[in-house]
PDB file of N, CA and C in Angstrom:
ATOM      1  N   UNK A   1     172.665 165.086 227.024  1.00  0.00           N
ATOM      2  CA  UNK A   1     173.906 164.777 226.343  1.00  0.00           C
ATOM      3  C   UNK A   1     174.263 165.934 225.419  1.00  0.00           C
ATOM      4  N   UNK A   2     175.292 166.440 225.806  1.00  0.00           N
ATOM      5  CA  UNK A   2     175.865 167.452 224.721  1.00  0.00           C
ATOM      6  C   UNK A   2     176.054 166.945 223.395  1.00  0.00           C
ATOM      7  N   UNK A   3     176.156 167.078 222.546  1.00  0.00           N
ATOM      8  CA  UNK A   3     177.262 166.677 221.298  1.00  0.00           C
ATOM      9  C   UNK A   3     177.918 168.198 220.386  1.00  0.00           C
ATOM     10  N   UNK A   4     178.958 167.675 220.405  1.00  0.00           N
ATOM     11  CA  UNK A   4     179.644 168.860 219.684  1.00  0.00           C
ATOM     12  C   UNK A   4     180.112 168.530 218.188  1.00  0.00           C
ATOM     13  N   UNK A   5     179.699 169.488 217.385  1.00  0.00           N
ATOM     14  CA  UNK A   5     179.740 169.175 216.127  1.00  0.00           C
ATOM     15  C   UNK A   5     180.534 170.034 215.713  1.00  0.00           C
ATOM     16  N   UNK A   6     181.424 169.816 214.451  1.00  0.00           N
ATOM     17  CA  UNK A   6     182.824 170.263 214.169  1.00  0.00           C
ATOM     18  C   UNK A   6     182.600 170.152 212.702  1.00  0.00           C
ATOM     19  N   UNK A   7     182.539 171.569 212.073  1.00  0.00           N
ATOM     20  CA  UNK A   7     182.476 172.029 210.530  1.00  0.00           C
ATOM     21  C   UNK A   7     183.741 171.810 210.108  1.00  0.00           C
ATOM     22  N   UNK A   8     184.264 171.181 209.198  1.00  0.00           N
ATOM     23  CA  UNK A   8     185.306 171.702 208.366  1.00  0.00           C
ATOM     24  C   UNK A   8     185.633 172.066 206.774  1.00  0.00           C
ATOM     25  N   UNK A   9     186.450 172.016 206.378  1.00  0.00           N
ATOM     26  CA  UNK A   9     186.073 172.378 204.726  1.00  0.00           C
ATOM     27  C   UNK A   9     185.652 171.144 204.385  1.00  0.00           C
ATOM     28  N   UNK A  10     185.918 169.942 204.635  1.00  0.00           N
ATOM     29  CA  UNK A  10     185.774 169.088 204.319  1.00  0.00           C
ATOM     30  C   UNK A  10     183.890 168.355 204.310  1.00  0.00           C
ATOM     31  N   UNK A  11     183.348 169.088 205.238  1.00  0.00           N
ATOM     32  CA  UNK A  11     182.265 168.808 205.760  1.00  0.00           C
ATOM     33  C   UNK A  11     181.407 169.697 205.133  1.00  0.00           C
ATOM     34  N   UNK A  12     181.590 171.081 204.993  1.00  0.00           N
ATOM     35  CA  UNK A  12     181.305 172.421 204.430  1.00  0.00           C
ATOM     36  C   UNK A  12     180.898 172.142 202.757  1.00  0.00           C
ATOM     37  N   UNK A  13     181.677 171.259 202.429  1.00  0.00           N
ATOM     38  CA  UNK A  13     181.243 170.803 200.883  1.00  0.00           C
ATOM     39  C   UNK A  13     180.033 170.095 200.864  1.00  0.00           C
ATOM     40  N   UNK A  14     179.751 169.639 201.681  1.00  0.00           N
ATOM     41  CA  UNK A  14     178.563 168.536 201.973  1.00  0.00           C
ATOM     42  C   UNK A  14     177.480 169.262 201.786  1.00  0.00           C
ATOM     43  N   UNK A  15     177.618 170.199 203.366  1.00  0.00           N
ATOM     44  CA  UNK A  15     176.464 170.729 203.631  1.00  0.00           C
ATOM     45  C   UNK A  15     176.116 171.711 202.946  1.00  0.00           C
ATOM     46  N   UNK A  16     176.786 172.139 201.764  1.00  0.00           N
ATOM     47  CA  UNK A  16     176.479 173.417 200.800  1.00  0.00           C
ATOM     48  C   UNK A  16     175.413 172.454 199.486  1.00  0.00           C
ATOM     49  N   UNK A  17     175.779 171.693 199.777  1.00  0.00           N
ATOM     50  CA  UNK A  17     174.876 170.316 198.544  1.00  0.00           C
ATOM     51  C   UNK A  17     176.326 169.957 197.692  1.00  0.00           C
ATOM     52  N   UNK A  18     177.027 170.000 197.227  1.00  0.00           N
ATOM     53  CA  UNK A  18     177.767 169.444 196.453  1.00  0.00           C
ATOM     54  C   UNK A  18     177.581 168.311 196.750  1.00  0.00           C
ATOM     55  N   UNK A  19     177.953 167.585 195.350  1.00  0.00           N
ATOM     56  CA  UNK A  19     177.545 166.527 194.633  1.00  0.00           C
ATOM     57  C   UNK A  19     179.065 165.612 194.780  1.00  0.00           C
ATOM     58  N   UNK A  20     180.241 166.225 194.581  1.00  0.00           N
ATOM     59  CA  UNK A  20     181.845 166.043 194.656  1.00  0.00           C
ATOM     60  C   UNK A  20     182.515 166.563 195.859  1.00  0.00           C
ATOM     61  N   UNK A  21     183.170 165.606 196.653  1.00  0.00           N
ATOM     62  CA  UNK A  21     184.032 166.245 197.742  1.00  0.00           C
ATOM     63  C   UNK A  21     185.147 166.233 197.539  1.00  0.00           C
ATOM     64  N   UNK A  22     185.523 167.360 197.589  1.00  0.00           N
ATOM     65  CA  UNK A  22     186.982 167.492 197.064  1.00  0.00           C
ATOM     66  C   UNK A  22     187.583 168.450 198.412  1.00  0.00           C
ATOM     67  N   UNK A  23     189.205 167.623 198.645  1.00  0.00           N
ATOM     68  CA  UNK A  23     189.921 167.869 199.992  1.00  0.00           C
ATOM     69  C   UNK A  23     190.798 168.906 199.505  1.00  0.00           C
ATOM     70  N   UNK A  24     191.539 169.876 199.645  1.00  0.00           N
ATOM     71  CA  UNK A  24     192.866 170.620 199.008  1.00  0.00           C
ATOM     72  C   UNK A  24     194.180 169.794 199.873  1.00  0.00           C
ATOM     73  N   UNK A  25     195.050 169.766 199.193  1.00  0.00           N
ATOM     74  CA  UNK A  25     196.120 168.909 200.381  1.00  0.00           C
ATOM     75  C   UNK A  25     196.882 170.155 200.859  1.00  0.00           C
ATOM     76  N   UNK A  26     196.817 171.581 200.416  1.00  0.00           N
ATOM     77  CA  UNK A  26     197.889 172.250 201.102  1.00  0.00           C
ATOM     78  C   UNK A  26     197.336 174.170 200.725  1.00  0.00           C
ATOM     79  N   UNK A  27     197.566 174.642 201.074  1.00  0.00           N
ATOM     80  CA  UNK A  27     197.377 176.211 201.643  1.00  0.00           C
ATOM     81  C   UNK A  27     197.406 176.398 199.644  1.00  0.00           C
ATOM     82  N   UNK A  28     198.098 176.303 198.846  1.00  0.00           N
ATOM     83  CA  UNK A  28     197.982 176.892 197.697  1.00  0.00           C
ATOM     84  C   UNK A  28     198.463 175.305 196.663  1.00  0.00           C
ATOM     85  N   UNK A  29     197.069 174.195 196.725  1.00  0.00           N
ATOM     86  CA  UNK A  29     197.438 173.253 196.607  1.00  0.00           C
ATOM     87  C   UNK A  29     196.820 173.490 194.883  1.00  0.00           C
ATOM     88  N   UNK A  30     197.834 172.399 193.981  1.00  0.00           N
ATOM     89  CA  UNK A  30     197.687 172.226 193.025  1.00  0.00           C
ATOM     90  C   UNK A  30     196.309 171.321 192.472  1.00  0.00           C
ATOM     91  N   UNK A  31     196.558 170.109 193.297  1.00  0.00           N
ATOM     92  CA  UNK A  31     195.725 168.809 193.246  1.00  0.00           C
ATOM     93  C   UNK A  31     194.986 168.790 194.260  1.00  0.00           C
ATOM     94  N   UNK A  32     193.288 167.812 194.182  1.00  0.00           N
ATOM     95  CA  UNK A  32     192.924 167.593 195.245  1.00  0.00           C
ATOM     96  C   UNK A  32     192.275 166.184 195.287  1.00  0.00           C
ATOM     97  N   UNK A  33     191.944 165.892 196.499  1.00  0.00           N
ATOM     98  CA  UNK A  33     191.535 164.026 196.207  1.00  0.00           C
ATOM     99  C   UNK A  33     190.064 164.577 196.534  1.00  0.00           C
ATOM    100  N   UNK A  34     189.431 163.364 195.616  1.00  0.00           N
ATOM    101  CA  UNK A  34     187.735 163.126 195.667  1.00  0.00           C
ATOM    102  C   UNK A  34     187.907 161.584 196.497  1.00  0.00           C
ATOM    103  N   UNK A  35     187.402 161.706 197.529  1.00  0.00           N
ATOM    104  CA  UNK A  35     187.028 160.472 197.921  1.00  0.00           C
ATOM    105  C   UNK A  35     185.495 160.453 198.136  1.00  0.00           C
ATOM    106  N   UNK A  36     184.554 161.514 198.210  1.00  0.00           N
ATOM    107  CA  UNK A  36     183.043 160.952 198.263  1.00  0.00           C
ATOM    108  C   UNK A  36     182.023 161.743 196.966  1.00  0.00           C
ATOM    109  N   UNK A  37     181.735 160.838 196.192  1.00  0.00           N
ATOM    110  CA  UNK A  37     181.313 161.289 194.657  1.00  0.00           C
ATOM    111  C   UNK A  37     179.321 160.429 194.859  1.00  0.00           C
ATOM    112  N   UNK A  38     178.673 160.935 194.187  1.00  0.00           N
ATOM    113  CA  UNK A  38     177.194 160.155 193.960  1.00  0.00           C
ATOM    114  C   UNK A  38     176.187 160.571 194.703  1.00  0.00           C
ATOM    115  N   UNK A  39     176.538 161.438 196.089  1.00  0.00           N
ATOM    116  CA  UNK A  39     175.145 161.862 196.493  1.00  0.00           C
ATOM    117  C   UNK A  39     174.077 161.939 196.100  1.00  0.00           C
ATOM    118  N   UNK A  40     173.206 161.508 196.346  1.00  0.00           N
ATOM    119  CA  UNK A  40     171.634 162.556 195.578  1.00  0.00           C
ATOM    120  C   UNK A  40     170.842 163.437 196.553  1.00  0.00           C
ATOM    121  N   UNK A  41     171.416 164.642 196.373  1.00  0.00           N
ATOM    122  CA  UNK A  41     170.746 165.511 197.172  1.00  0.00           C
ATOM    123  C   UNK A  41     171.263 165.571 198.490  1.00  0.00           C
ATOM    124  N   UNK A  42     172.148 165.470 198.845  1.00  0.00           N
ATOM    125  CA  UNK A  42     172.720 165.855 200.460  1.00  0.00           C
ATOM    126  C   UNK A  42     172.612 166.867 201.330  1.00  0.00           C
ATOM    127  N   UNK A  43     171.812 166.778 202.155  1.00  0.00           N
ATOM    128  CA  UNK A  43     171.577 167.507 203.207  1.00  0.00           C
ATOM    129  C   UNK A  43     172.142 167.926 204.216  1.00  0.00           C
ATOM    130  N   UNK A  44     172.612 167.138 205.021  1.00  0.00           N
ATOM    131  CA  UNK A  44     173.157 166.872 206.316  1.00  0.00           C
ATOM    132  C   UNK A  44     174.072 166.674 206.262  1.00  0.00           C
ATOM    133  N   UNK A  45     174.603 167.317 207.409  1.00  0.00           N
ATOM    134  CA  UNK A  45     176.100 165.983 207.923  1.00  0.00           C
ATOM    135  C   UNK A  45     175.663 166.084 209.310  1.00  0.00           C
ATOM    136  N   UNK A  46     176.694 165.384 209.720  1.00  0.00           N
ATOM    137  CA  UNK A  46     176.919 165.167 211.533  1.00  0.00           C
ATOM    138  C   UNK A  46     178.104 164.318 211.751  1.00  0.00           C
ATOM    139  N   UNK A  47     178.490 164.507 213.030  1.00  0.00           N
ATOM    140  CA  UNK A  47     180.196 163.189 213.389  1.00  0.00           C
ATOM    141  C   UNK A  47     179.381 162.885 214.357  1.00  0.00           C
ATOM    142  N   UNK A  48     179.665 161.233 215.108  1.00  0.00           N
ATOM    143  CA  UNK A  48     179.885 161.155 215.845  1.00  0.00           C
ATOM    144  C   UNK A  48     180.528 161.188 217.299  1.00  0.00           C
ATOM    145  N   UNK A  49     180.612 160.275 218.580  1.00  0.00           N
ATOM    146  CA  UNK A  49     181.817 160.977 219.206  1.00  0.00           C
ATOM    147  C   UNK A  49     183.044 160.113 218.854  1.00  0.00           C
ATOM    148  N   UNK A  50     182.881 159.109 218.255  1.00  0.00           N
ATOM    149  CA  UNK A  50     184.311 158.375 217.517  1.00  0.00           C
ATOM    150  C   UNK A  50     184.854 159.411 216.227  1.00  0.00           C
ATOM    151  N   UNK A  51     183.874 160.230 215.774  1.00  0.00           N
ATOM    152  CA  UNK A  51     184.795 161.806 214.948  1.00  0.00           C
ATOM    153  C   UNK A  51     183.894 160.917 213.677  1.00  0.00           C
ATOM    154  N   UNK A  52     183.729 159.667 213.228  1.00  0.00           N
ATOM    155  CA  UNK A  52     182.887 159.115 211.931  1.00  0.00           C
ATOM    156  C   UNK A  52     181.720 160.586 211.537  1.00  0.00           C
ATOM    157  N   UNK A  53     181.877 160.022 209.911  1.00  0.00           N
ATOM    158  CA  UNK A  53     181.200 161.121 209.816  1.00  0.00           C
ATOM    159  C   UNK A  53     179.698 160.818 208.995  1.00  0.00           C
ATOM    160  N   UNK A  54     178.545 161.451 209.211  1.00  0.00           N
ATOM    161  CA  UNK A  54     177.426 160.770 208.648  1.00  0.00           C
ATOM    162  C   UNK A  54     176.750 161.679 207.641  1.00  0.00           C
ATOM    163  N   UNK A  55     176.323 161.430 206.554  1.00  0.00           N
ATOM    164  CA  UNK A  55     175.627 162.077 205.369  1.00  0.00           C
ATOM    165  C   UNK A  55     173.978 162.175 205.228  1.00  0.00           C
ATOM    166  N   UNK A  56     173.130 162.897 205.567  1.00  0.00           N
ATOM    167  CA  UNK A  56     171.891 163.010 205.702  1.00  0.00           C
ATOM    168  C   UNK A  56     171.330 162.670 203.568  1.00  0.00           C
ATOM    169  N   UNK A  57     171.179 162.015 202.949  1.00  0.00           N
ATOM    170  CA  UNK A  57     171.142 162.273 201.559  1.00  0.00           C
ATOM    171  C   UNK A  57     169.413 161.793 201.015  1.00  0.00           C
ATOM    172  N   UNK A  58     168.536 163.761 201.079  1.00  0.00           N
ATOM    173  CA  UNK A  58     167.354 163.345 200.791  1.00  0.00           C
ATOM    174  C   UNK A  58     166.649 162.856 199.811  1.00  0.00           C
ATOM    175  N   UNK A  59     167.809 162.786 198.332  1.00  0.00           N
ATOM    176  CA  UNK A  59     167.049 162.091 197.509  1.00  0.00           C
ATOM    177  C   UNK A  59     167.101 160.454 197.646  1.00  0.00           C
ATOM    178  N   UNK A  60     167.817 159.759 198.442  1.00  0.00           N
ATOM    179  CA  UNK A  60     167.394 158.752 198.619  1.00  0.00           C
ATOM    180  C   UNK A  60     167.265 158.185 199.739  1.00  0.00           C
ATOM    181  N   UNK A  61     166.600 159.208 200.910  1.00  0.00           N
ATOM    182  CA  UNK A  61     165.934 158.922 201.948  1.00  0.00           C
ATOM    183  C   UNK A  61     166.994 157.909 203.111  1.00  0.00           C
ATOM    184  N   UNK A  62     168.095 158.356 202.739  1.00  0.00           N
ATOM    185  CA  UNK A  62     168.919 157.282 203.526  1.00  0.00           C
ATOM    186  C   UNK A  62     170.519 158.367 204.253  1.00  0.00           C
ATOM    187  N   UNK A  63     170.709 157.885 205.052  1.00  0.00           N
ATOM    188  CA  UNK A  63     172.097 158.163 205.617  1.00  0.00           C
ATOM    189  C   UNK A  63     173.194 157.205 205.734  1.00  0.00           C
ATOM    190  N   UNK A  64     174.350 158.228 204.847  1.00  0.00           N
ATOM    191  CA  UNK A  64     175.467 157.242 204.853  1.00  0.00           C
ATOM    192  C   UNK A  64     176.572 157.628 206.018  1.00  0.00           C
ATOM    193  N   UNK A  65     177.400 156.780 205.927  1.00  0.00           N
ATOM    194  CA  UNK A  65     178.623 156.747 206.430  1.00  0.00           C
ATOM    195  C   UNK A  65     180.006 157.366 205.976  1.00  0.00           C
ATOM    196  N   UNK A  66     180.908 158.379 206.049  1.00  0.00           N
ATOM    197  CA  UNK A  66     181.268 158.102 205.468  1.00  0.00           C
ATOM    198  C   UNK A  66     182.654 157.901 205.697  1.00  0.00           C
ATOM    199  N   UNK A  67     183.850 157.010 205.086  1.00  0.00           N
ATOM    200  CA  UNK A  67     185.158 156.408 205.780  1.00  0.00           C
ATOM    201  C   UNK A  67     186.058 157.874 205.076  1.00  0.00           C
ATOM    202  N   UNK A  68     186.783 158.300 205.795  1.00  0.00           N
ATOM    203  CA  UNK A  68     187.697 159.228 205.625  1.00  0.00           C
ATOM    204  C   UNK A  68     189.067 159.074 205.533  1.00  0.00           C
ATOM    205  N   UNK A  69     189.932 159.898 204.463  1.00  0.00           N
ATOM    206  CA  UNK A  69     191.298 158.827 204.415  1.00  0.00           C
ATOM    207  C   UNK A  69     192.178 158.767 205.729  1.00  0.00           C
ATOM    208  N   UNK A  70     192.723 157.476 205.429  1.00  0.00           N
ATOM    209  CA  UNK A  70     193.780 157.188 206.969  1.00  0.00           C
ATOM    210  C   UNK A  70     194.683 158.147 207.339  1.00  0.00           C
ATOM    211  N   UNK A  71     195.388 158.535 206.415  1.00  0.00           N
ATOM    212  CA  UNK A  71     196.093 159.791 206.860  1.00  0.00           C
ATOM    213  C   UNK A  71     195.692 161.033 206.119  1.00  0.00           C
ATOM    214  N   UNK A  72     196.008 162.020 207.111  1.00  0.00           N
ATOM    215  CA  UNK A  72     195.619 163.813 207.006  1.00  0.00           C
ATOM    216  C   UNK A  72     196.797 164.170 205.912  1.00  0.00           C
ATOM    217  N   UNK A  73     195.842 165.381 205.406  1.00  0.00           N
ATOM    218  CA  UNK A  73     196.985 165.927 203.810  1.00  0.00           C
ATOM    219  C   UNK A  73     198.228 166.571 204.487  1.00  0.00           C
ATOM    220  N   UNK A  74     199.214 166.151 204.048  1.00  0.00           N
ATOM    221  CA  UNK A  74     200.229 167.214 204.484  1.00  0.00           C
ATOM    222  C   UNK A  74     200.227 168.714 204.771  1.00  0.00           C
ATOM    223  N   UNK A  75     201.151 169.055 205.972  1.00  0.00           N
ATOM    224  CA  UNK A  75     200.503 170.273 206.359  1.00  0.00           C
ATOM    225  C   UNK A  75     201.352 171.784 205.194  1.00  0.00           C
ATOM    226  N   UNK A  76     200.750 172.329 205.263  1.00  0.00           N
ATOM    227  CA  UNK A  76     201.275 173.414 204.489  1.00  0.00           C
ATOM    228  C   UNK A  76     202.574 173.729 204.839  1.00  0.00           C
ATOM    229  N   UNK A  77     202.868 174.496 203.592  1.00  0.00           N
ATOM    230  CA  UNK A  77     204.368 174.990 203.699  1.00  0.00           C
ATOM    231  C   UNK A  77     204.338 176.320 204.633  1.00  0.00           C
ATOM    232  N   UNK A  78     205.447 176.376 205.376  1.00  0.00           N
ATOM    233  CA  UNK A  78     205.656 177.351 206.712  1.00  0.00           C
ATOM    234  C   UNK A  78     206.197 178.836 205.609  1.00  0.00           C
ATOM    235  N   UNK A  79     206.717 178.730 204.579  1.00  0.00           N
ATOM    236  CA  UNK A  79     206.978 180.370 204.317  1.00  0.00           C
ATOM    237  C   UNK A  79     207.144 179.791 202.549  1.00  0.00           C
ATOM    238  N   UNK A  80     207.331 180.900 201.886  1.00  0.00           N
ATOM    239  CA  UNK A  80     207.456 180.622 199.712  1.00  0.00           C
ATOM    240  C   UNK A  80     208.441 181.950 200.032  1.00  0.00           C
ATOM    241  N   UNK A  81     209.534 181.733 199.190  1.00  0.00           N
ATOM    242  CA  UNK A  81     210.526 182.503 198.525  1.00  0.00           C
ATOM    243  C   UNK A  81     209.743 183.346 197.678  1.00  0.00           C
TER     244      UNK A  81
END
């Protein structure tokens, strides 16, 4: 069985250890949303083939889940004056 695994910034925060995931919503974004905060010690990631995404977290010997928001950040602006 193949599986193909797919880095993104979003995932990239994980696997660097951060503790806070923070999304940018746009190419030179002001604000950003935290939706996954508390790790202890995060290791891992991985997706499944439904795209779910899973958290390897070795300080407490457990793997989470984690739910990602329903809709994608708006896409960047095409050109700035």
């Amino acid at each position: 069985m193949t599986m193909i695994r797919r880095l993104s910034e979003l995932a990239l925060a994980l696997y660097l250890g951060l503790s806070i995931l923070l999304v940018a919503s746009g190419v030179q974004a002001q604000t950003t949303t935290t939706f996954a905060t508390g790790f202890n010690s995060p290791s891992g990631i991985a997706f499944d083939a439904a795209s779910n995404l899973y958290i390897a977290i070795v300080g407490d010997n457990a793997v989470s889940e984690v739910t990602l928001p329903a809709s994608p950040p708006p896409p960047p602006p095409t050109s700035r004056p």
